[in-house]
N, C-alpha and C. Protein backbone atom coordinates (compact mmCIF):
# COMPACT_ATOMS: atom_id res chain seq x y z
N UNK A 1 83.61 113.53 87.09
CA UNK A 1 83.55 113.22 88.50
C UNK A 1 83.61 114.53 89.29
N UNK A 2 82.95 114.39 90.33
CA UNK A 2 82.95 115.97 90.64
C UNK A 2 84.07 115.94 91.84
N UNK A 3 83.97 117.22 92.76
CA UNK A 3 85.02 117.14 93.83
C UNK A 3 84.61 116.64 94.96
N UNK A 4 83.24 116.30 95.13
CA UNK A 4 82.61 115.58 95.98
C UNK A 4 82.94 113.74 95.86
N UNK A 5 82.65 113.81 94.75
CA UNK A 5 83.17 111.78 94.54
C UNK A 5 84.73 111.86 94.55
N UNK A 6 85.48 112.45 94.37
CA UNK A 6 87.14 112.66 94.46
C UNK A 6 87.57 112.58 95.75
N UNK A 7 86.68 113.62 96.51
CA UNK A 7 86.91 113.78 98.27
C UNK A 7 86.75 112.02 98.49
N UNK A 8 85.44 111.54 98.16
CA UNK A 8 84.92 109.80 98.88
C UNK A 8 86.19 109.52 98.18
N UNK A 9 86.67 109.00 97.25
CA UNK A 9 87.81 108.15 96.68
C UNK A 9 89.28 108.24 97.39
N UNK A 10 89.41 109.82 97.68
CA UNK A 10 91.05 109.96 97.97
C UNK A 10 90.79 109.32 99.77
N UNK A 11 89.74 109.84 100.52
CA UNK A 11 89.39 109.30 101.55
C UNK A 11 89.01 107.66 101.47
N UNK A 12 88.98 106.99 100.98
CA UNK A 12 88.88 105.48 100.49
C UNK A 12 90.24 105.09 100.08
N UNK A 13 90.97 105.81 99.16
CA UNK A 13 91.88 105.05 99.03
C UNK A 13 93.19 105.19 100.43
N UNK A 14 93.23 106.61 101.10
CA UNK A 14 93.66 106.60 102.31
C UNK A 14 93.99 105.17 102.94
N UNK A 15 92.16 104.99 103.48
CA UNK A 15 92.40 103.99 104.75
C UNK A 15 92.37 102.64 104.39
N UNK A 16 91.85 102.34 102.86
CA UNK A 16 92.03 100.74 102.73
C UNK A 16 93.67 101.04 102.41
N UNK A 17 94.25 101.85 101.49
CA UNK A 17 95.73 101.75 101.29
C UNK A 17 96.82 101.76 102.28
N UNK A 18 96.48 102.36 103.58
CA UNK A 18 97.00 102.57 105.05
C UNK A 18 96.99 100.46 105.53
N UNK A 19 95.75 100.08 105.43
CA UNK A 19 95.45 99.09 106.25
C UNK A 19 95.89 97.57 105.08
N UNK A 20 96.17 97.88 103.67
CA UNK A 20 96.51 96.96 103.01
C UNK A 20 98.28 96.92 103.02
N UNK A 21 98.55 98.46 103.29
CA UNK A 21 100.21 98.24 103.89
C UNK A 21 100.77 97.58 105.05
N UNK A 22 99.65 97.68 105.99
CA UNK A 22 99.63 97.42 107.25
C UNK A 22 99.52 95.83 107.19
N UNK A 23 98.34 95.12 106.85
CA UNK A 23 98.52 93.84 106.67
C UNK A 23 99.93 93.07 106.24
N UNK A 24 100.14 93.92 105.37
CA UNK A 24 101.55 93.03 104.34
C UNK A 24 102.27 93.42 105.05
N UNK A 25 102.75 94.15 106.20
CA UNK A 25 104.07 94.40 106.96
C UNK A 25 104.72 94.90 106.44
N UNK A 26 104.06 96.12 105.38
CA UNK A 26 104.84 97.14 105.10
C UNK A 26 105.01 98.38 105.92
N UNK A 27 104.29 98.67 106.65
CA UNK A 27 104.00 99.51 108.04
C UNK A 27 103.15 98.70 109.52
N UNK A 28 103.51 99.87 110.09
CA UNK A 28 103.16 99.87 111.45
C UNK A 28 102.23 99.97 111.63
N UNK A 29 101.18 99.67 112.72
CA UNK A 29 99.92 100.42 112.82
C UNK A 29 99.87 101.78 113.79
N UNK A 30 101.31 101.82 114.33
CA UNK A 30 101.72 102.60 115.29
C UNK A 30 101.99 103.87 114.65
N UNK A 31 102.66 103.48 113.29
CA UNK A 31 103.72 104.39 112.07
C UNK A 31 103.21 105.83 112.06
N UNK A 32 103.47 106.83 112.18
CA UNK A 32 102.79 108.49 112.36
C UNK A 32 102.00 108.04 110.77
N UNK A 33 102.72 107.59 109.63
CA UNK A 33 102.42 107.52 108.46
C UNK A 33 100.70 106.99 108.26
N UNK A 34 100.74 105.73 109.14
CA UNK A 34 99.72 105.03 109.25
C UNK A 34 98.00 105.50 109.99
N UNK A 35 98.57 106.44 110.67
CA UNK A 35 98.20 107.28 111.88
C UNK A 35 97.37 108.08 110.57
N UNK A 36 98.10 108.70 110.14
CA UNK A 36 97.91 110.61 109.58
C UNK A 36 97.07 110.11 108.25
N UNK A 37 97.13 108.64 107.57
CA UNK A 37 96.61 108.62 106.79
C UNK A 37 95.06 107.49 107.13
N UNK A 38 94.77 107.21 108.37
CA UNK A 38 93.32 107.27 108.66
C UNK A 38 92.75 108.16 109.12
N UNK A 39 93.31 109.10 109.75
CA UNK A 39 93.12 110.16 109.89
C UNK A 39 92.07 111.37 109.06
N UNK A 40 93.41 111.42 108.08
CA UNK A 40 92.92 111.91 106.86
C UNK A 40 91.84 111.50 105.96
N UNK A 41 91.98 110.33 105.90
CA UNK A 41 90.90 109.42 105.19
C UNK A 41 89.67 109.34 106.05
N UNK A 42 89.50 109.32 107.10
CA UNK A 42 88.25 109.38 107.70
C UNK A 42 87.56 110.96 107.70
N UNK A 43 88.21 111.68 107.83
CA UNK A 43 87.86 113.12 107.73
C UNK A 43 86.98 113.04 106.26
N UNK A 44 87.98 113.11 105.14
CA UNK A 44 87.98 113.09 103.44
C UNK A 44 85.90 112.10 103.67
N UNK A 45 86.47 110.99 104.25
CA UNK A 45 85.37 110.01 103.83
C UNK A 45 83.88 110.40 104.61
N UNK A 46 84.38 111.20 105.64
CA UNK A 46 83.13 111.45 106.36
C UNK A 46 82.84 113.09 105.69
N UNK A 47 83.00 113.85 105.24
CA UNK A 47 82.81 114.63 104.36
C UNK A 47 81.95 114.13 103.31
N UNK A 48 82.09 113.51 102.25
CA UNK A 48 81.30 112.15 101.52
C UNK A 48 80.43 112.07 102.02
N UNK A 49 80.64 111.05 103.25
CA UNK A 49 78.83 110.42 103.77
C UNK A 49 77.96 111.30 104.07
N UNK A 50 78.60 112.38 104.95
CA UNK A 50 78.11 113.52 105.08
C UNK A 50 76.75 114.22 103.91
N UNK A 51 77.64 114.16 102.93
CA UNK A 51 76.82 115.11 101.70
C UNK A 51 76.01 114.41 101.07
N UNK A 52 76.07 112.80 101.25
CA UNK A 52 75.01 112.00 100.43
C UNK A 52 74.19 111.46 101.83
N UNK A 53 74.40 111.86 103.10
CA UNK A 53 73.29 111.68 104.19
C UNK A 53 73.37 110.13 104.05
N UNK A 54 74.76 109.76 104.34
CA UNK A 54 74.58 107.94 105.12
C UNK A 54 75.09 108.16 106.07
N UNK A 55 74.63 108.69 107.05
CA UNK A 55 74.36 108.70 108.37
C UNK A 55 75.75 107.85 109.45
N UNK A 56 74.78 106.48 108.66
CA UNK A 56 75.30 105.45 109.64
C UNK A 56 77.00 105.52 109.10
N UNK A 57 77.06 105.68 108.04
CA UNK A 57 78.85 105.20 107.55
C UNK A 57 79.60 106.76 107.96
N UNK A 58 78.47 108.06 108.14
CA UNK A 58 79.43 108.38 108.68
C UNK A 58 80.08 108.43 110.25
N UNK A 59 79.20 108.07 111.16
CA UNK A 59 79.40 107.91 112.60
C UNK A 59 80.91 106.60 112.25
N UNK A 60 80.73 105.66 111.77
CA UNK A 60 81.60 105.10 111.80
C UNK A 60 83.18 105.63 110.93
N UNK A 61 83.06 106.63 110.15
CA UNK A 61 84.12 107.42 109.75
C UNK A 61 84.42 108.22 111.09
N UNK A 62 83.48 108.72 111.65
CA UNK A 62 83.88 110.23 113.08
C UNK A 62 84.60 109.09 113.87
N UNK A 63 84.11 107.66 114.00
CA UNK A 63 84.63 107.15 115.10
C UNK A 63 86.38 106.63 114.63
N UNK A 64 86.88 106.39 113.61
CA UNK A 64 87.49 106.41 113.16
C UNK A 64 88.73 107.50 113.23
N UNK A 65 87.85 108.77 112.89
CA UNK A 65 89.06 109.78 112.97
C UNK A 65 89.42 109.91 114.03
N UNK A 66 88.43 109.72 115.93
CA UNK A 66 88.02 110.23 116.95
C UNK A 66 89.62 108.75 117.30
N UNK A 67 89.67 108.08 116.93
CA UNK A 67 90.75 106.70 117.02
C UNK A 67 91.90 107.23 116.62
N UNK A 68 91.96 107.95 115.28
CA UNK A 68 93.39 108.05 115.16
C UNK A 68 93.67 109.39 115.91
N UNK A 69 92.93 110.24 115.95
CA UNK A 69 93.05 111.54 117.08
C UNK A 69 93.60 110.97 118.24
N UNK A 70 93.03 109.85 118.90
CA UNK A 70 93.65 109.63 120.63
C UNK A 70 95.24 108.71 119.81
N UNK A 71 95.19 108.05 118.88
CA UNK A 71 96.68 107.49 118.67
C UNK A 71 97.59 108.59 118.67
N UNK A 72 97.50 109.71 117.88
CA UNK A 72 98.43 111.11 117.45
C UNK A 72 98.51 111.15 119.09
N UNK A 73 97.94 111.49 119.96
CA UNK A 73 97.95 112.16 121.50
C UNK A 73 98.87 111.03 122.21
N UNK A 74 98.31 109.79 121.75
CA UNK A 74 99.22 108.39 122.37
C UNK A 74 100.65 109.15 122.24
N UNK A 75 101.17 109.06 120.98
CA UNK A 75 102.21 109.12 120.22
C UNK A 75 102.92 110.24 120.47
N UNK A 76 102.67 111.45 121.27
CA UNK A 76 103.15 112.68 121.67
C UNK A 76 104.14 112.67 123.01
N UNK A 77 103.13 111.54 123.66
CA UNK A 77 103.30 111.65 125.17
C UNK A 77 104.77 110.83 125.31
């Protein structure tokens, strides 16, 4: 597996693992934890789409990170 399919995976497992904690009320959606790891995962994942040119999945990763970016700023103030 190279470091390119590793980047898509650790960025995949990020935000479904963020949002499958989140469902079960193991976190917040507010949680910095919850925050930092779509964050991360959208970055990781749009890197991915990026290099295999799916376009469309990655606008929806930028919009993603561009979400948890204004939550972190929420969360400051």
């Amino acid at each position: 597996m190279s470091t390119l399919e590793i980047t898509g995976w650790i960025g995949t497992i990020l935000i479904v693992g963020a949002y499958f904690l989140n469902i079960n009320g193991k976190i917040k959606s507010t949680a910095m934890p919850y925050i930092l790891c779509n964050l991360i995962g959208g970055i990781l994942f749009s890197v991915y789409t990026f290099a295999h040119r799916t376009y469309p999945n990655m606008v929806v990763n930028i919009t993603w990170v561009i979400i948890a970016i204004a939550a972190l700023l929420r969360k400051e103030k």
